[in-house]
C-alpha atoms as a PDB file:
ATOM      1  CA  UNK A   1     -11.055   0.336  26.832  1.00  0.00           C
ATOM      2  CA  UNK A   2      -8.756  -1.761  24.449  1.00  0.00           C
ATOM      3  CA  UNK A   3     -11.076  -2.526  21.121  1.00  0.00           C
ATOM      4  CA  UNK A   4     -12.146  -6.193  20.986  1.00  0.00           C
ATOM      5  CA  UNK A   5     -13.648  -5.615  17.802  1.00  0.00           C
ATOM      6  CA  UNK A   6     -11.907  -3.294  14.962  1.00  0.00           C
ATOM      7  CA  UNK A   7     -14.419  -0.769  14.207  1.00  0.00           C
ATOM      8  CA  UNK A   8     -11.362   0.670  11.455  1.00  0.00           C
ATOM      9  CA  UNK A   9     -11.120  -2.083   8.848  1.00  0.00           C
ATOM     10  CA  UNK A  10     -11.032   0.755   5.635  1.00  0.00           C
ATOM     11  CA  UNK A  11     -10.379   4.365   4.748  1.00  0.00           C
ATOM     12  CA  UNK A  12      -7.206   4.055   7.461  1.00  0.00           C
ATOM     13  CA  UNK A  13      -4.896   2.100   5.922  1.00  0.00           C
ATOM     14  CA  UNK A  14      -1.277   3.467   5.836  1.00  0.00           C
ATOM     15  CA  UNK A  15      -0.532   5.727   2.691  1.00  0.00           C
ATOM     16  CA  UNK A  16      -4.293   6.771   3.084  1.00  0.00           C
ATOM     17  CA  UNK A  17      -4.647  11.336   2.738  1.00  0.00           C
ATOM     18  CA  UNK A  18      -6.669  12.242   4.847  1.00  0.00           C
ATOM     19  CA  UNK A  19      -8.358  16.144   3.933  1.00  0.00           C
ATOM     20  CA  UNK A  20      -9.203  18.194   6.504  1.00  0.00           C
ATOM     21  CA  UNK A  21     -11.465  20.992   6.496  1.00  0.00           C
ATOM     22  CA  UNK A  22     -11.029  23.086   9.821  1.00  0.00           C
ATOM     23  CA  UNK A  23      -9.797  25.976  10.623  1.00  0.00           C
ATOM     24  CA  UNK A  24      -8.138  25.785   6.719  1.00  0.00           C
ATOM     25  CA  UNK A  25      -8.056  23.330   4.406  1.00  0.00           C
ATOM     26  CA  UNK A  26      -4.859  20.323   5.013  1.00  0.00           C
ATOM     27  CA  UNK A  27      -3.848  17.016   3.826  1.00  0.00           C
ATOM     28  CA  UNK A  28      -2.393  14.041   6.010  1.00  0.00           C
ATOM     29  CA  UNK A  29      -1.355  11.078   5.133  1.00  0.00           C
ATOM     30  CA  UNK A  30      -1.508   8.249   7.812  1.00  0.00           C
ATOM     31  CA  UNK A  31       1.803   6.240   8.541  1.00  0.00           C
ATOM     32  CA  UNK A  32       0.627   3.748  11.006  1.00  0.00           C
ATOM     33  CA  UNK A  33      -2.215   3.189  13.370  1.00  0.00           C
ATOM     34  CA  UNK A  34      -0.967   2.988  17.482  1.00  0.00           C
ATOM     35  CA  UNK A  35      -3.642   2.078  19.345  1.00  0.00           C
ATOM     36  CA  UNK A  36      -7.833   1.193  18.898  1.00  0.00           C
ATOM     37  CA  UNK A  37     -10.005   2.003  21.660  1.00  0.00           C
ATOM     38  CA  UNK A  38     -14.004   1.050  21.815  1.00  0.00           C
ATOM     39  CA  UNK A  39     -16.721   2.376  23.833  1.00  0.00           C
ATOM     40  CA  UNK A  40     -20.024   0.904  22.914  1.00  0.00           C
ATOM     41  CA  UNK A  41     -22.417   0.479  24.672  1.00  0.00           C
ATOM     42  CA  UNK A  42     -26.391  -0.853  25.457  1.00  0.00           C
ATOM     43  CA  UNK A  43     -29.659   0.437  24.377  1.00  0.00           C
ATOM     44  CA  UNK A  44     -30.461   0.623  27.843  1.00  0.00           C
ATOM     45  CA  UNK A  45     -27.178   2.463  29.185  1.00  0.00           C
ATOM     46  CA  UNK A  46     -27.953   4.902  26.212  1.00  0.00           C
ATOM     47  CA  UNK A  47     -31.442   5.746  27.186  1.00  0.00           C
ATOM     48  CA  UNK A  48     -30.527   5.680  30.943  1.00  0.00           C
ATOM     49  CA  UNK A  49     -27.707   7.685  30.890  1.00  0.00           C
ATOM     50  CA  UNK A  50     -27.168   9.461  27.648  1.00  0.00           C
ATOM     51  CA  UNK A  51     -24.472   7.580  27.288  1.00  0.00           C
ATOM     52  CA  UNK A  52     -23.031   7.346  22.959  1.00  0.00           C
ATOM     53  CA  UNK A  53     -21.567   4.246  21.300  1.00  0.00           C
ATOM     54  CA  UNK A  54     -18.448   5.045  19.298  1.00  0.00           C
ATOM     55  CA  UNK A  55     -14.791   4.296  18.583  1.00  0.00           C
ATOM     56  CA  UNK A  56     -11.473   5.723  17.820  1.00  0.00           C
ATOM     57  CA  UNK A  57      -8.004   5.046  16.618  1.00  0.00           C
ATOM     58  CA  UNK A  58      -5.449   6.888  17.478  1.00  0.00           C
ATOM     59  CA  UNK A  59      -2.329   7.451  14.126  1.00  0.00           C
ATOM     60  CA  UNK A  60       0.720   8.606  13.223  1.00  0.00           C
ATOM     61  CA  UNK A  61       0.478  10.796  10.045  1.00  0.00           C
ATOM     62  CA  UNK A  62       2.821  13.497   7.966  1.00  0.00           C
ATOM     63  CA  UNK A  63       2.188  16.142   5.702  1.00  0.00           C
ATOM     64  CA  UNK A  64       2.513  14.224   2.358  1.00  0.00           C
ATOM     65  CA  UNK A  65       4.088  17.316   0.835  1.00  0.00           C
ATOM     66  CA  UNK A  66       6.920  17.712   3.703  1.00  0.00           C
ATOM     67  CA  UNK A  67       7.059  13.961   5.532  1.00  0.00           C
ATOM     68  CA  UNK A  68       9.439  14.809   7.832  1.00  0.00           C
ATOM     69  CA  UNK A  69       6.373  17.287   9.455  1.00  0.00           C
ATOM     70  CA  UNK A  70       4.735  14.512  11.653  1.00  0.00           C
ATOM     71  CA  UNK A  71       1.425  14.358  13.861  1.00  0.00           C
ATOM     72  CA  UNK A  72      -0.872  13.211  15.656  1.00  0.00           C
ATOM     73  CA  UNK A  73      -4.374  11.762  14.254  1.00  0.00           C
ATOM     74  CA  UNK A  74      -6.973  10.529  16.311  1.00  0.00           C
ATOM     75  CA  UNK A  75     -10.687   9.159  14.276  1.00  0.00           C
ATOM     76  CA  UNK A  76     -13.395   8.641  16.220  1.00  0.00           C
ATOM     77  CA  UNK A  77     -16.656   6.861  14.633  1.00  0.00           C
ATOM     78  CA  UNK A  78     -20.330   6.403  16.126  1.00  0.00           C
ATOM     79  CA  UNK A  79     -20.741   2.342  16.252  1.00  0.00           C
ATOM     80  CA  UNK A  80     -24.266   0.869  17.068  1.00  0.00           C
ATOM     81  CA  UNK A  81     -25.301   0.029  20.286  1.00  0.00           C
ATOM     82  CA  UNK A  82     -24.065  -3.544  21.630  1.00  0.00           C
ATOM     83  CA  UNK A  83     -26.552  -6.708  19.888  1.00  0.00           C
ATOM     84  CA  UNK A  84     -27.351  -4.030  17.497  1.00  0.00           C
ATOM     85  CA  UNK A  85     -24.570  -4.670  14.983  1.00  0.00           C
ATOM     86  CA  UNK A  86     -26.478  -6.824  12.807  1.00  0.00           C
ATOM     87  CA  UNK A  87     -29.769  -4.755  12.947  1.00  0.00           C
ATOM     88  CA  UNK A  88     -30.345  -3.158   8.772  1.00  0.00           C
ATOM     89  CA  UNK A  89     -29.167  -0.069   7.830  1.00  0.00           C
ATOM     90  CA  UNK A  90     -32.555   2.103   8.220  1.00  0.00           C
ATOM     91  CA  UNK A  91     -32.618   0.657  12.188  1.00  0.00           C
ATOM     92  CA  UNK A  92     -28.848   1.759  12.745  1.00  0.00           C
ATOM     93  CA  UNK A  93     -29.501   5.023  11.300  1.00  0.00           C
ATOM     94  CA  UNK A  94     -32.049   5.800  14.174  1.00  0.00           C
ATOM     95  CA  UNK A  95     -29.166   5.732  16.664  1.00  0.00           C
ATOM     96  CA  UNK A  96     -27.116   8.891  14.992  1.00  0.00           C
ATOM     97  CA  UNK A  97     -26.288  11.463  16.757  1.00  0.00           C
ATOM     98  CA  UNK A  98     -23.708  14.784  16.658  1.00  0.00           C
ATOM     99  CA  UNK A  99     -20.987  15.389  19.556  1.00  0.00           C
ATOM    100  CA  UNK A 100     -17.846  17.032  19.880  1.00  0.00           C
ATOM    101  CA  UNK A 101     -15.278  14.847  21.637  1.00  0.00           C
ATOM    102  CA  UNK A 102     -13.763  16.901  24.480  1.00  0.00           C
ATOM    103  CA  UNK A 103     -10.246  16.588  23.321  1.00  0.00           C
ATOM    104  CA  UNK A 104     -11.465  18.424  20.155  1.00  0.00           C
ATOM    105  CA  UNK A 105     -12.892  21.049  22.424  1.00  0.00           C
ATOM    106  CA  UNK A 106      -9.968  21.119  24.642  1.00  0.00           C
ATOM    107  CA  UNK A 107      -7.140  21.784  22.136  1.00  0.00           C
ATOM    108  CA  UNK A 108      -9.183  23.948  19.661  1.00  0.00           C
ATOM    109  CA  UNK A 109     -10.012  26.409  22.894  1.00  0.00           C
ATOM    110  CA  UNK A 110      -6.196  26.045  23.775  1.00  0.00           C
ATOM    111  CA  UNK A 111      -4.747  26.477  20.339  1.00  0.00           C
ATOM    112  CA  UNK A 112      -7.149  29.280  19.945  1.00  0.00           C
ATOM    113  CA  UNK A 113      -5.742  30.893  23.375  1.00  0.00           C
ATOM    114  CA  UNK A 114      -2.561  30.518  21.974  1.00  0.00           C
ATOM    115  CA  UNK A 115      -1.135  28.010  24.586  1.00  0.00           C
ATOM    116  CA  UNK A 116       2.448  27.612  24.055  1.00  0.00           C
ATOM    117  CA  UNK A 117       2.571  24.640  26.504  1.00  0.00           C
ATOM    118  CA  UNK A 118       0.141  22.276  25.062  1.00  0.00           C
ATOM    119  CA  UNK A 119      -0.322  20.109  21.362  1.00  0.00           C
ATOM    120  CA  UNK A 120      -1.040  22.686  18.894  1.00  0.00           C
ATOM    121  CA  UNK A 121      -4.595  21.512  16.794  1.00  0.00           C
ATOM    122  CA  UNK A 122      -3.581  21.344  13.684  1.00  0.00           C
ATOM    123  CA  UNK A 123      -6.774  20.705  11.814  1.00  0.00           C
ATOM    124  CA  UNK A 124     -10.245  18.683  12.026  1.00  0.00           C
ATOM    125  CA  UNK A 125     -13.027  17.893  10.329  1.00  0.00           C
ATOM    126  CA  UNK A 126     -16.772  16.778  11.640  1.00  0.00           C
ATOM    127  CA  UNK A 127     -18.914  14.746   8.901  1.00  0.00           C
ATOM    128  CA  UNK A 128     -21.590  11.609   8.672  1.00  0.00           C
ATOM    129  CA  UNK A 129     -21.543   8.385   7.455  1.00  0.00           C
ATOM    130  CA  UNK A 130     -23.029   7.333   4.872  1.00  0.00           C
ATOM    131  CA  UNK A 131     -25.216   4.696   4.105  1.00  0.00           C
ATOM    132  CA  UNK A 132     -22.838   2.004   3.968  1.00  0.00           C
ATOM    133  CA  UNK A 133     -21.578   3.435   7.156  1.00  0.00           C
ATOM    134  CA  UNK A 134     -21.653   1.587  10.567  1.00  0.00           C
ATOM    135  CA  UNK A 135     -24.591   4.189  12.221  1.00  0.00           C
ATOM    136  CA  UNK A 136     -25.758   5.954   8.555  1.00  0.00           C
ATOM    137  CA  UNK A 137     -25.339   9.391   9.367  1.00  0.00           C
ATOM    138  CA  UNK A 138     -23.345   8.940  12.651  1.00  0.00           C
ATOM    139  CA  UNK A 139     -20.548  10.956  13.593  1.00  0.00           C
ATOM    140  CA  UNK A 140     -17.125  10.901  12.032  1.00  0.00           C
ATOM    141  CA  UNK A 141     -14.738  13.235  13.166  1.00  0.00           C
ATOM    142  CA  UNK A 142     -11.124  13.399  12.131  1.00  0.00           C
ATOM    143  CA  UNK A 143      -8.591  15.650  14.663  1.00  0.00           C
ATOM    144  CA  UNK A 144      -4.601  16.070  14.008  1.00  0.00           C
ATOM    145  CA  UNK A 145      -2.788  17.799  16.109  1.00  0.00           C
ATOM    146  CA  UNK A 146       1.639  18.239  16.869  1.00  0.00           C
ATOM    147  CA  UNK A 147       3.748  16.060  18.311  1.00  0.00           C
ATOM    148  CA  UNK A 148       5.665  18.193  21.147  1.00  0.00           C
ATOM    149  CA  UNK A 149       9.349  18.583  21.108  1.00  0.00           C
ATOM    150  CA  UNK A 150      11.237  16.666  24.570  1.00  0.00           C
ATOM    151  CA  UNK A 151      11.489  13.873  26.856  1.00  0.00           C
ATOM    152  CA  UNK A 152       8.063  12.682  28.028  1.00  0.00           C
ATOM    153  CA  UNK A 153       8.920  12.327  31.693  1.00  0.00           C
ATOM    154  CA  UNK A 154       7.087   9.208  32.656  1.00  0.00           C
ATOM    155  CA  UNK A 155       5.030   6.089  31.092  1.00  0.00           C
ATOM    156  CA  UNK A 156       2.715   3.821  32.903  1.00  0.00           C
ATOM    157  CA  UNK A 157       5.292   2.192  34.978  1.00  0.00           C
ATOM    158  CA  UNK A 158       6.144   5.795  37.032  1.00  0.00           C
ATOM    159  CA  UNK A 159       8.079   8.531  36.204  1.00  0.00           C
ATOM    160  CA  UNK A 160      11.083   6.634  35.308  1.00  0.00           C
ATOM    161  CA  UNK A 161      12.578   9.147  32.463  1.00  0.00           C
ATOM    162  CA  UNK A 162      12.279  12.434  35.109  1.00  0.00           C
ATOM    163  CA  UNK A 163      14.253  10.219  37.593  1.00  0.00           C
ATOM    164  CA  UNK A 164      17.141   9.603  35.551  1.00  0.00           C
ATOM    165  CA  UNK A 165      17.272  13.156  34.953  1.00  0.00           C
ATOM    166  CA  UNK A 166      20.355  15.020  37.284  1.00  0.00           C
ATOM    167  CA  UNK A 167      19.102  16.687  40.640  1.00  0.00           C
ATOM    168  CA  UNK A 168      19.685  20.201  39.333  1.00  0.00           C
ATOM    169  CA  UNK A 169      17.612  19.912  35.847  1.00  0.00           C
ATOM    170  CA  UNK A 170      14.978  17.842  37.776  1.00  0.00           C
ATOM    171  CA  UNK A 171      14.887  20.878  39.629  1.00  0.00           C
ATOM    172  CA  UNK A 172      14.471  23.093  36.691  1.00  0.00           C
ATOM    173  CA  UNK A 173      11.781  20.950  35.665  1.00  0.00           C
ATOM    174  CA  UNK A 174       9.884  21.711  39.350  1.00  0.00           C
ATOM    175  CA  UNK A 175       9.747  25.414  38.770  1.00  0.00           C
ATOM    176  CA  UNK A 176       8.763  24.948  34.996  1.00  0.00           C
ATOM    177  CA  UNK A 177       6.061  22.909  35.757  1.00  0.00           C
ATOM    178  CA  UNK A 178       4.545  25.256  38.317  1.00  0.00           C
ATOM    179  CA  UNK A 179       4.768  27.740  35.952  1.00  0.00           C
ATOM    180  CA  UNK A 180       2.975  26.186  33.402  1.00  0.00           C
ATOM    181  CA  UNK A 181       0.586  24.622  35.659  1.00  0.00           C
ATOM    182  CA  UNK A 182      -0.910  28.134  36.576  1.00  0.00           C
ATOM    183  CA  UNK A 183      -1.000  29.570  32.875  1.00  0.00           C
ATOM    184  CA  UNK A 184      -3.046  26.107  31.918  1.00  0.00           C
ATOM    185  CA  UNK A 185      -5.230  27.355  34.511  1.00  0.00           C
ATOM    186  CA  UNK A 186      -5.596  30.775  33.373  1.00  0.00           C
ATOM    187  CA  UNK A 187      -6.601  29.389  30.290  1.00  0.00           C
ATOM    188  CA  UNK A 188      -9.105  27.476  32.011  1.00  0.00           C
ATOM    189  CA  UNK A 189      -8.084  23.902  31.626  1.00  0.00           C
ATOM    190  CA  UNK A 190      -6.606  21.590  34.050  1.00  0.00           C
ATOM    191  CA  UNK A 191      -4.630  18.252  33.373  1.00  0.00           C
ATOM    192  CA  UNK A 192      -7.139  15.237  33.484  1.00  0.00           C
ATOM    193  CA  UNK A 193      -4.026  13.030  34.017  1.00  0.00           C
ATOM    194  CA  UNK A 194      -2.102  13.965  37.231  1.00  0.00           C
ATOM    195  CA  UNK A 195       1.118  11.639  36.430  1.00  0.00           C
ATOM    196  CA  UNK A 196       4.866  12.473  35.222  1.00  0.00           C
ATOM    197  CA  UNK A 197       2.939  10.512  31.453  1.00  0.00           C
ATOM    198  CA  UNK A 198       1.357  13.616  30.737  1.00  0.00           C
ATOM    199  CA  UNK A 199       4.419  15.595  30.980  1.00  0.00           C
ATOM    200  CA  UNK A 200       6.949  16.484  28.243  1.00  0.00           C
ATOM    201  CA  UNK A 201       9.868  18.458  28.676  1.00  0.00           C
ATOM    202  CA  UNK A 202      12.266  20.298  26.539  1.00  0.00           C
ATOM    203  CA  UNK A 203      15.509  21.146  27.770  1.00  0.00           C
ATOM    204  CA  UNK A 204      16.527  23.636  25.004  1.00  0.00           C
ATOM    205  CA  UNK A 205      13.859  25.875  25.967  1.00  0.00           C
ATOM    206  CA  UNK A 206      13.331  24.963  29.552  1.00  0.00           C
ATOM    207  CA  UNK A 207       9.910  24.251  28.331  1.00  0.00           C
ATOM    208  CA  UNK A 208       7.326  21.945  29.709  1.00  0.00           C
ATOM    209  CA  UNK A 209       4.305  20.831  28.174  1.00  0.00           C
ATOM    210  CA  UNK A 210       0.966  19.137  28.966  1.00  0.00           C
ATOM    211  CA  UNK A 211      -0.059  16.355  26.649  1.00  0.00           C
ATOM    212  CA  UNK A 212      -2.150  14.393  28.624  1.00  0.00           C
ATOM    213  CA  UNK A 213      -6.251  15.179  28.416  1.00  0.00           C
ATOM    214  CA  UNK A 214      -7.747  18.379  30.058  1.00  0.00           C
ATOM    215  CA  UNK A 215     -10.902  19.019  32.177  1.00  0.00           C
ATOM    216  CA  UNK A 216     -12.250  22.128  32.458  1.00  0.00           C
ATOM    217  CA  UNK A 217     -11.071  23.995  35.165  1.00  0.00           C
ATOM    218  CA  UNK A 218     -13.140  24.809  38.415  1.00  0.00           C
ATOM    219  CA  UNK A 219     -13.645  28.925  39.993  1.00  0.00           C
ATOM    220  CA  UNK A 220     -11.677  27.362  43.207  1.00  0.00           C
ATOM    221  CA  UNK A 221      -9.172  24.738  43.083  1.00  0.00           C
ATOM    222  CA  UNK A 222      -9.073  21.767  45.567  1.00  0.00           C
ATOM    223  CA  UNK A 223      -8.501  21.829  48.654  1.00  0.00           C
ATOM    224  CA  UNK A 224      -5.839  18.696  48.503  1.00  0.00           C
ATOM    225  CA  UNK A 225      -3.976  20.526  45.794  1.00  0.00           C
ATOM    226  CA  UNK A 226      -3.315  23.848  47.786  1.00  0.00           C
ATOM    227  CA  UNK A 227       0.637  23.681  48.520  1.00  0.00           C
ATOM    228  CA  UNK A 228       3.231  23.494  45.356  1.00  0.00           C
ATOM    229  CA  UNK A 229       4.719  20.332  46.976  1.00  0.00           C
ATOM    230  CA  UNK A 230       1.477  18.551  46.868  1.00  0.00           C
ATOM    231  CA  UNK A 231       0.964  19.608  42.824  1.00  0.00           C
ATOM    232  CA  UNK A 232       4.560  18.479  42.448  1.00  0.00           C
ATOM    233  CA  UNK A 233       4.226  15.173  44.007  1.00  0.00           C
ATOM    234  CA  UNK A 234       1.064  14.323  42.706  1.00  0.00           C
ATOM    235  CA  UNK A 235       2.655  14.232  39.121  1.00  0.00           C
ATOM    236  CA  UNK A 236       5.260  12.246  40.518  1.00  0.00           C
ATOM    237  CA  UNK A 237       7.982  14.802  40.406  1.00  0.00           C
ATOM    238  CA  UNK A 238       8.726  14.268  44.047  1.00  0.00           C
ATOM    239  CA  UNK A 239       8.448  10.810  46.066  1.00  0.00           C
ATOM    240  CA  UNK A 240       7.144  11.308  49.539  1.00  0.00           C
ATOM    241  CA  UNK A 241       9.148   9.031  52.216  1.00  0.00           C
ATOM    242  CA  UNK A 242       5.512   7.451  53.361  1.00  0.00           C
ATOM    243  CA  UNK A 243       1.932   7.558  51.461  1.00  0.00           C
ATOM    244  CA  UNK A 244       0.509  10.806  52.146  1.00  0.00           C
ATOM    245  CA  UNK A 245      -3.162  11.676  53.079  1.00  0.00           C
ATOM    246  CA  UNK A 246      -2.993  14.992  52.097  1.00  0.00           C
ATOM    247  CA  UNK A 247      -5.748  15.731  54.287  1.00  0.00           C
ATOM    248  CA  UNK A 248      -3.400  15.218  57.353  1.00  0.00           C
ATOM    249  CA  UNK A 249      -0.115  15.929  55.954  1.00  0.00           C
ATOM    250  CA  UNK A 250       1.961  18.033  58.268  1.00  0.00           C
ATOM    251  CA  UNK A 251       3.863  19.931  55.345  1.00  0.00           C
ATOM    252  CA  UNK A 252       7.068  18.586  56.151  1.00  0.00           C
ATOM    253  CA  UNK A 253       9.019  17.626  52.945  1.00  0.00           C
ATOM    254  CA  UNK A 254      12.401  17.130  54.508  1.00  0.00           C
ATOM    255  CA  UNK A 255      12.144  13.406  54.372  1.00  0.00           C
ATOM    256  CA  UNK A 256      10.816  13.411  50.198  1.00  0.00           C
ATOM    257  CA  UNK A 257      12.970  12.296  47.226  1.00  0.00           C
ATOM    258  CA  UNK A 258      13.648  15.351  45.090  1.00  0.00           C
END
């Protein structure tokens, strides 16, 4: 969710380098923070459920040696449990914990498969807090990785840049998805978000990337997502002429917007 409170009030401030340590050693320095997200939650959920308070900020960065090289950053810092916030520093410490967020995992495996069609990692780096941190010895971790060359086909509103695209390079953009769609599968990953936003295309290369989040892939895809059309339409790359239970759908497409 949208941060109410802002877990990042130092050590992000633009003009800040950031040094990362993974797979070699790089320097970033942060341009401007996009967006804060928080997801904290209560001693009891955590004990329940497993589940881990923490935020993360999402930032635009460059190499400071060659600005015009720009990235992606996203932070994400352990926060104490909800009521906790004002508990001492010995009391928060008892909440740390490791983890690996999964869109570490995701784009290290990928970049280390040598996707061509997804955000290259560029570096990372996995360290605690210290005592003056919000959880001492919580989890920081620190993840940069490229921003994608092309036209991201689609923002929350719909798919609006894909549509304005002409029939025959919309079509281009069909075939390259399915394409790309079975070699992120090969690689064992499968798009988390099934919407034109996760899209990006490049016309010089006829490319087209994923740069939405990834879930690992299942031995035998669903059922619902069996036909090409269905895969197409389901990232809004085709309009059906009525909603569509895929469950009963006849197959016909002669009707869709393509």
């Amino acid at each position: 969710m949208t941060s109410s409170l802002l877990w990042f009030r130092k050590g992000t401030d633009p003009g800040t380098i950031i040094t990362l340590d993974k797979p070699l050693s790089s320097r970033w320095e942060i341009l401007e923070k996009l967006n804060e997200y928080d997801d904290q939650t209560t001693v009891e959920q955590n004990k329940a459920y497993g589940f881990r308070s923490f935020a993360s900020a999402k930032f635009l960065c460059c190499d400071p040696q060659r600005r015009a090289m720009k990235a992606f950053m996203r932070v994400y810092i352990q926060v104490p449990h909800r009521t906790t916030e004002m508990d001492d520093a010995d009391t928060r410490g008892q909440q740390a914990t490791s983890w690996t967020p999964h869109k570490l995992a995701s784009l290290l495996d990928l970049t280390e498969k040598g996707s061509n069609i997804t955000p290259k990692l560029l570096g990372y780096k996995s360290g605690t807090q210290d005592r003056s941190g919000l959880v001492p010895g919580g989890f920081i971790i620190w993840l940069v990785w490229e921003i994608v060359p092309g036209l991201r086909l689609g923002d929350r509103d719909g798919a609006g840049s894909f549509w304005c695209l002409e029939s025959y390079e919309r079509e281009q953009v069909r075939v390259s998805f399915l394409n790309a769609l079975f070699k992120l599968k090969e690689y064992g990953w499968y798009p988390s978000v099934s919407r034109a936003r996760s899209l990006v295309w490049h016309r010089e290369t006829q490319t087209l990337y994923f740069i939405g989040g990834f879930s690992e892939t299942m031995d035998v895809e669903p059922r619902h997502l069996a036909e090409p059309a269905q895969r197409i339409a389901t990232f809004e790359l085709a309009l059906p002429d009525v909603p569509v239970r895929w469950k009963d759908w006849d197959k016909d497409t002669s009707r869709w917007k393509w």
